[in-house]
Protein backbone atom coordinates (compact mmCIF):
# COMPACT_ATOMS: atom_id res chain seq x y z
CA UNK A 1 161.41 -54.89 -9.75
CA UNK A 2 160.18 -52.87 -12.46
CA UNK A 3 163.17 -50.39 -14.38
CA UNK A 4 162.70 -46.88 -14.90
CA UNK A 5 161.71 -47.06 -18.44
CA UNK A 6 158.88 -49.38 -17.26
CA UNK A 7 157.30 -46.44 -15.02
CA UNK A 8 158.09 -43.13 -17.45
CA UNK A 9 158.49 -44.12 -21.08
CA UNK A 10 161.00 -41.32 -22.14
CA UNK A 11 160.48 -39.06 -24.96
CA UNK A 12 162.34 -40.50 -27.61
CA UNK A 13 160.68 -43.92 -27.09
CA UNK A 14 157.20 -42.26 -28.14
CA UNK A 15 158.15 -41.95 -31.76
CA UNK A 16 159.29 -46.04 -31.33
CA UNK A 17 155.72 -46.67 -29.63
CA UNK A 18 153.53 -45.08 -32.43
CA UNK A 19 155.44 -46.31 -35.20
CA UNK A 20 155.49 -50.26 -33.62
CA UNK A 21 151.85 -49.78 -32.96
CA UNK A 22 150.90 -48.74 -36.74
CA UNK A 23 153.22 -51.33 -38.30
CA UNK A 24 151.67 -53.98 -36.10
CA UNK A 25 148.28 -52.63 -36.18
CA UNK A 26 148.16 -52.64 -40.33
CA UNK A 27 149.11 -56.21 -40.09
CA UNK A 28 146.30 -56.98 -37.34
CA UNK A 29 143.48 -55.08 -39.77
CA UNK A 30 144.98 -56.88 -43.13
CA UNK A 31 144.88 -60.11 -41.58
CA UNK A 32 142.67 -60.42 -38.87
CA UNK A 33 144.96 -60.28 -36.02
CA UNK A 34 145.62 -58.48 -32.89
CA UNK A 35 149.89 -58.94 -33.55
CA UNK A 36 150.51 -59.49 -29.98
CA UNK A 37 153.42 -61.94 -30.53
CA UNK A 38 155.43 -59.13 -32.65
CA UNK A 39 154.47 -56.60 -29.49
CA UNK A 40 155.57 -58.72 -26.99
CA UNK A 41 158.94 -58.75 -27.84
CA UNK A 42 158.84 -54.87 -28.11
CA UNK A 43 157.28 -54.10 -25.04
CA UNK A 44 159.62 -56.21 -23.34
CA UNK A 45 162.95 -55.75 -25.41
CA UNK A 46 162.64 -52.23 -26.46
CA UNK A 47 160.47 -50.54 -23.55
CA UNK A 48 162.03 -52.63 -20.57
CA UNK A 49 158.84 -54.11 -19.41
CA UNK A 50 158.35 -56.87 -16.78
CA UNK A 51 156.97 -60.22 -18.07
CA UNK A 52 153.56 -59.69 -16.65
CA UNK A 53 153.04 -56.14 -17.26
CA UNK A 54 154.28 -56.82 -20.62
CA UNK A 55 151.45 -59.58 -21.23
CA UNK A 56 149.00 -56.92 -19.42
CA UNK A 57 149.85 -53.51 -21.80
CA UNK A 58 150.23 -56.10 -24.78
CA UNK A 59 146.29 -57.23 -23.84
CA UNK A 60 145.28 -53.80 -23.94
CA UNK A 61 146.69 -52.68 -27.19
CA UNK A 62 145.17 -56.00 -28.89
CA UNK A 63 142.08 -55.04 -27.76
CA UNK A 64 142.54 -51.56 -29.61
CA UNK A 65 143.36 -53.28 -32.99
CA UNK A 66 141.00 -55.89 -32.60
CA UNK A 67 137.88 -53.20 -31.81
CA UNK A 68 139.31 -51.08 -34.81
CA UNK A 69 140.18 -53.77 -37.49
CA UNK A 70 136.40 -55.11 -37.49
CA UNK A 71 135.03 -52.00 -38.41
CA UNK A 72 137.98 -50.69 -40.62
CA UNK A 73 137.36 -54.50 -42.56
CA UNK A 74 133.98 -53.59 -42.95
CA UNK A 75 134.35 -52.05 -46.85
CA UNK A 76 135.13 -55.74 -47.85
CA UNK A 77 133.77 -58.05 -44.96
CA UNK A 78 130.32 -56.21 -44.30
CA UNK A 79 129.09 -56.84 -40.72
CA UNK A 80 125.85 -58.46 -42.61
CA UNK A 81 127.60 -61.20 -43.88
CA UNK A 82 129.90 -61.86 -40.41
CA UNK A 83 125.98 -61.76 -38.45
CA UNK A 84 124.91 -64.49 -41.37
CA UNK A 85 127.69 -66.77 -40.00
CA UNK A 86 126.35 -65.93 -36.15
CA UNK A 87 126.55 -70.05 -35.43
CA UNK A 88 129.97 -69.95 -36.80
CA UNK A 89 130.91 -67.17 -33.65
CA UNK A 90 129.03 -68.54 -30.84
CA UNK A 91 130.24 -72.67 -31.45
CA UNK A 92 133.80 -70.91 -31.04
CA UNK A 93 132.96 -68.55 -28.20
CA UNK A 94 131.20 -71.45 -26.02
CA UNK A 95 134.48 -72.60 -25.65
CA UNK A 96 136.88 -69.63 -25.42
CA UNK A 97 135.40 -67.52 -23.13
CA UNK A 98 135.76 -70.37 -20.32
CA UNK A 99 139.21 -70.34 -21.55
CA UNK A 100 140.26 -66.92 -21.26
CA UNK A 101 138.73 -66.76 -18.03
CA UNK A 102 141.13 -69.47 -16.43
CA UNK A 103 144.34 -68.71 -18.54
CA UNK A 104 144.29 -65.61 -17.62
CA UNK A 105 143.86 -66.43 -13.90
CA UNK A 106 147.04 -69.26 -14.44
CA UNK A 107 148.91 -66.76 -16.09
CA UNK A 108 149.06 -64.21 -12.74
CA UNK A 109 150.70 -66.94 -11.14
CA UNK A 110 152.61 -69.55 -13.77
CA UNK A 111 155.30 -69.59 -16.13
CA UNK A 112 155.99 -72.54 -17.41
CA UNK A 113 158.83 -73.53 -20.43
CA UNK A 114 157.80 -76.30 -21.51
CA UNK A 115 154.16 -74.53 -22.26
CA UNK A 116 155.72 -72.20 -24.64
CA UNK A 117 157.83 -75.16 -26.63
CA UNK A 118 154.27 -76.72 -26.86
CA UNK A 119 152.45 -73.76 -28.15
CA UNK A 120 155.80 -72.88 -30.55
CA UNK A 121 155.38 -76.68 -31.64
CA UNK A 122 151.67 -76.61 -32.38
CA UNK A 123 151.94 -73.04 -34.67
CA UNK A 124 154.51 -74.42 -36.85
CA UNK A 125 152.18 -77.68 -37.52
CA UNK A 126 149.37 -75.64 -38.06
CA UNK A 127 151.33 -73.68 -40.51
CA UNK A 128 152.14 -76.82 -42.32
CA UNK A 129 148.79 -77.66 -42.48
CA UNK A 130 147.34 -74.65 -43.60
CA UNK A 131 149.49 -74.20 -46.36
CA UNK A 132 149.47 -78.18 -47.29
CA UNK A 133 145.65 -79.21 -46.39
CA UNK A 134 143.83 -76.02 -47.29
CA UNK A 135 143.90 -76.81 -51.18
CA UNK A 136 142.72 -80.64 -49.90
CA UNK A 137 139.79 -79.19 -48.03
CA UNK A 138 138.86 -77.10 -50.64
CA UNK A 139 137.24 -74.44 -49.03
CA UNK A 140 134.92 -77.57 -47.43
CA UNK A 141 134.41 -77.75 -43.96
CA UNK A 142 136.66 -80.76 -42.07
CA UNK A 143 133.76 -81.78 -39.92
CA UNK A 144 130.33 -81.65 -39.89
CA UNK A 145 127.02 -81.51 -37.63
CA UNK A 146 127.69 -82.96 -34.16
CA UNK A 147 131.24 -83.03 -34.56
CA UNK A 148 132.12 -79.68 -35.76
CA UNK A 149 129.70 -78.09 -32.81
CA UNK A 150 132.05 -80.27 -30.25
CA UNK A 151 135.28 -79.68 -31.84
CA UNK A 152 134.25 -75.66 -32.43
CA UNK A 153 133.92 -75.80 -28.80
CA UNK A 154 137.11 -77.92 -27.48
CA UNK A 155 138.93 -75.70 -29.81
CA UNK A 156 137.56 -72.42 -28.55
CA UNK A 157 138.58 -73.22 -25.32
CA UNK A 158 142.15 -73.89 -26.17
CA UNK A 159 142.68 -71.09 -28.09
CA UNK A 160 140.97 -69.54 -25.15
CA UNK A 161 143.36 -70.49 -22.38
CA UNK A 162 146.51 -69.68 -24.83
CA UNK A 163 145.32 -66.56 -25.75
CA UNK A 164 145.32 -65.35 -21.96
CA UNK A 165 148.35 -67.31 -20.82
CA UNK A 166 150.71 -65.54 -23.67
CA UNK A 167 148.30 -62.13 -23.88
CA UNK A 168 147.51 -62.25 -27.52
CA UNK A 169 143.97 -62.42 -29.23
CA UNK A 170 144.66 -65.82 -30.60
CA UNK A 171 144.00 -64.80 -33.91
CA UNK A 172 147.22 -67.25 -35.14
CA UNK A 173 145.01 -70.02 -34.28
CA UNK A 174 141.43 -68.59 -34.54
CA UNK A 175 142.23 -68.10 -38.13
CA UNK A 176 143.67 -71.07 -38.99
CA UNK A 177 140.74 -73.39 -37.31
CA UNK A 178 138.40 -71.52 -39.15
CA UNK A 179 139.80 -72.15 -42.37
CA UNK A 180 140.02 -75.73 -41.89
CA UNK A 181 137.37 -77.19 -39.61
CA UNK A 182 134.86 -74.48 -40.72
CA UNK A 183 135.25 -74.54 -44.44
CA UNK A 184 135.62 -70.34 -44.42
CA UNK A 185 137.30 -67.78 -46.85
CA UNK A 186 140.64 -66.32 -45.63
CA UNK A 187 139.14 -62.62 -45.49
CA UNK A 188 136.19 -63.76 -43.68
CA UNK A 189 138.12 -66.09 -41.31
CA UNK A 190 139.99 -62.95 -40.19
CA UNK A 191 136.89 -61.06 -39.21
CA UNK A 192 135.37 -63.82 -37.66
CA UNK A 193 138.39 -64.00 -35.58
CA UNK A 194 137.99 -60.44 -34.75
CA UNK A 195 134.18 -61.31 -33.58
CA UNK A 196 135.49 -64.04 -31.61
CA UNK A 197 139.07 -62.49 -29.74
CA UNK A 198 137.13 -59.40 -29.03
CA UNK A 199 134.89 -60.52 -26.39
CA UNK A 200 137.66 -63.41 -25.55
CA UNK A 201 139.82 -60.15 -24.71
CA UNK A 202 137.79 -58.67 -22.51
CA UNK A 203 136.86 -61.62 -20.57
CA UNK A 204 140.83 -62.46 -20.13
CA UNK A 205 141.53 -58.43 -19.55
CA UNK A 206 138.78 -58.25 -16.74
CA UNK A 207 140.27 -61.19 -14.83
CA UNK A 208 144.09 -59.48 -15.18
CA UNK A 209 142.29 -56.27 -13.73
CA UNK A 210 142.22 -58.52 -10.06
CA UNK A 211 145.98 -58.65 -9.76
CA UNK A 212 148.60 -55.62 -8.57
CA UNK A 213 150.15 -55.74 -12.20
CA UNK A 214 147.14 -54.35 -13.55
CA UNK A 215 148.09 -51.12 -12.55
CA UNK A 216 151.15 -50.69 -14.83
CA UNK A 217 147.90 -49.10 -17.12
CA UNK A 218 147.46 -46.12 -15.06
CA UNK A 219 151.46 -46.02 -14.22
CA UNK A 220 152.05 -45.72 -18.32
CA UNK A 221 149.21 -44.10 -19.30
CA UNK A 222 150.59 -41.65 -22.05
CA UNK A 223 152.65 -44.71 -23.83
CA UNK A 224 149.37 -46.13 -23.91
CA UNK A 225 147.59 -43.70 -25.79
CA UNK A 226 150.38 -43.25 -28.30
CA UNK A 227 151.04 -46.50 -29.38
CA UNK A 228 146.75 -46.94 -29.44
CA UNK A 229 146.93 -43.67 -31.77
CA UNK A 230 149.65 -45.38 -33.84
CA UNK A 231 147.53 -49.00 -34.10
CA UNK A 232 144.43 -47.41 -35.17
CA UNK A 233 145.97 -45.49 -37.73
CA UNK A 234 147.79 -49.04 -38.88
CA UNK A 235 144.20 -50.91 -38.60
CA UNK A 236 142.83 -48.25 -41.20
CA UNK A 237 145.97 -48.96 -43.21
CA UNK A 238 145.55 -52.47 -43.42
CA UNK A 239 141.34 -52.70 -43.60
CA UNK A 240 142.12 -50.30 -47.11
CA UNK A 241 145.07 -53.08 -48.04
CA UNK A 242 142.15 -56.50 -47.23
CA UNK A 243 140.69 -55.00 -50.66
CA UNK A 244 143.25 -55.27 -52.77
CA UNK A 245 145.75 -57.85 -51.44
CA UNK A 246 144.28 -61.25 -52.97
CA UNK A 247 143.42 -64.31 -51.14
CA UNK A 248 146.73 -66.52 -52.80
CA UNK A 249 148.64 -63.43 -50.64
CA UNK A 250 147.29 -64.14 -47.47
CA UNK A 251 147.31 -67.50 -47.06
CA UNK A 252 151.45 -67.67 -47.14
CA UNK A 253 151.46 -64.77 -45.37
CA UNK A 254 149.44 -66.35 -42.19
CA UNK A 255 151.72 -69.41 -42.39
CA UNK A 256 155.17 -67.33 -42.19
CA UNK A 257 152.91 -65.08 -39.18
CA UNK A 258 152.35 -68.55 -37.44
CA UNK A 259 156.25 -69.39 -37.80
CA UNK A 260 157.81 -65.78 -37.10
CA UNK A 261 155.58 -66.35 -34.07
CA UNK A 262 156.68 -69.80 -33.15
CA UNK A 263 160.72 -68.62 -33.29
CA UNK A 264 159.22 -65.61 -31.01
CA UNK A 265 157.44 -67.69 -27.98
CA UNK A 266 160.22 -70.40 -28.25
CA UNK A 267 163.07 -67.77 -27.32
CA UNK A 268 159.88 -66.40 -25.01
CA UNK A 269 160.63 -69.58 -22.96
């Protein structure tokens, strides 16, 4: 059963929906994220939403930050140098796009606990390792050859099939897998992780469109556009902050992301 607030957004929640989706949004286009994980609880705690339609509107307003923050990023991450790094994209994309397509086909019709204590579990060890490894690596890729193209792809697909199942752009993970197993920069790790969610997104968004939830879009159209207005003006916001905030900012600042979002899809469960 959906509430009321679920079919007509009232007035006085517009105000709420812009605002959410420009403070979200900045953070998405200074990091590299589509900030899913802070909507969620939003859409669901503030605006009354079902679980699934919740996972379906938060899909769609990703996909707005994520299509605005790459260009917005452009100033200090040109497209050039993101297309010189092309191998980079597609190792990660073999595997993700296979993954969005099935999560988001088990997500129409699963919910499972002990998935989300799992997922919770693996962002707080990545955080640790980010913030304990990254000086060990270096900036130096973990693998090499063979055995990064494999373990590009194996992790593609996970991040895949958890980026559909909890309707985020995965960019808590894509970021942090970049960093470490590809050898990147923190800036450029966040655009390549727009490159990659984006056409992860739409692969997991088309395969949503089969089921009856899909059509809480149409049912909440004008919420829609409002908190899109308010994300696009936060992806501008935070593309202008990407060149001046320095690297030793964003680095901590991904690791408390990855454990705000932990606490988040643990009470999710």
């Amino acid at each position: 059963m959906r509430s009321e607030a679920a079919v007509v957004p009232t007035s006085r929640k517009l105000p709420v929906a812009f605002g959410g989706g420009a403070v979200i949004g900045a953070l998405g286009g200074l990091i590299g994220l589509g900030g899913a994980e802070f909507r969620l609880p939003l859409l669901i705690g503030v605006f009354r939403f079902a679980a699934l339609e919740a996972v379906i509107l938060n899909k769609a307003m990703s996909l707005v930050v994520v299509a605005s923050a790459l260009p917005f990023r452009a100033a200090t991450v040109p497209f050039a140098t993101i297309a010189a790094h092309w191998p980079i994209v597609l190792n990660l994309l073999a595997g993700s796009l296979l993954g969005a397509w099935l999560g988001a086909g088990w997500a129409t019709r699963l919910r499972s606990e002990t998935f989300y204590k799992v997922i919770a579990a693996l962002l707080v060890t990545i955080a640790a390792v980010l913030v304990l490894g990254h000086d060990a690596t270096a900036g130096q890729p973990l693998l090499t050859g063979s055995a990064q193209l494999v373990a590009g792809v194996v992790a593609g697909f996970g991040i895949g099939v958890v980026a559909s199942l909890l309707g985020v752009a995965g960019g808590e993970l894509l970021i942090p897998t970049l960093v470490l197993l590809f050898g990147a920069d923190i800036k450029l790790a966040g655009s390549f992780s727009l490159a990659v969610s984006l056409p992860t997104m739409i692969v997991g968004f088309t395969r949503y469109s089969r089921d009856q939830s899909f059509a809480v879009i149409g049912r909440n159209r004008t919420f829609l556009l409002v908190m899109a207005a308010g994300s696009i003006v936060g992806t501008f916001i935070g593309g202008l902050l990407l060149g001046v905030v320095p690297n030793g900012v964003l680095l901590p600042a991904l690791a408390v992301i990855l454990l705000v979002s932990a606490v988040k899809i643990w009470r999710h469960a």
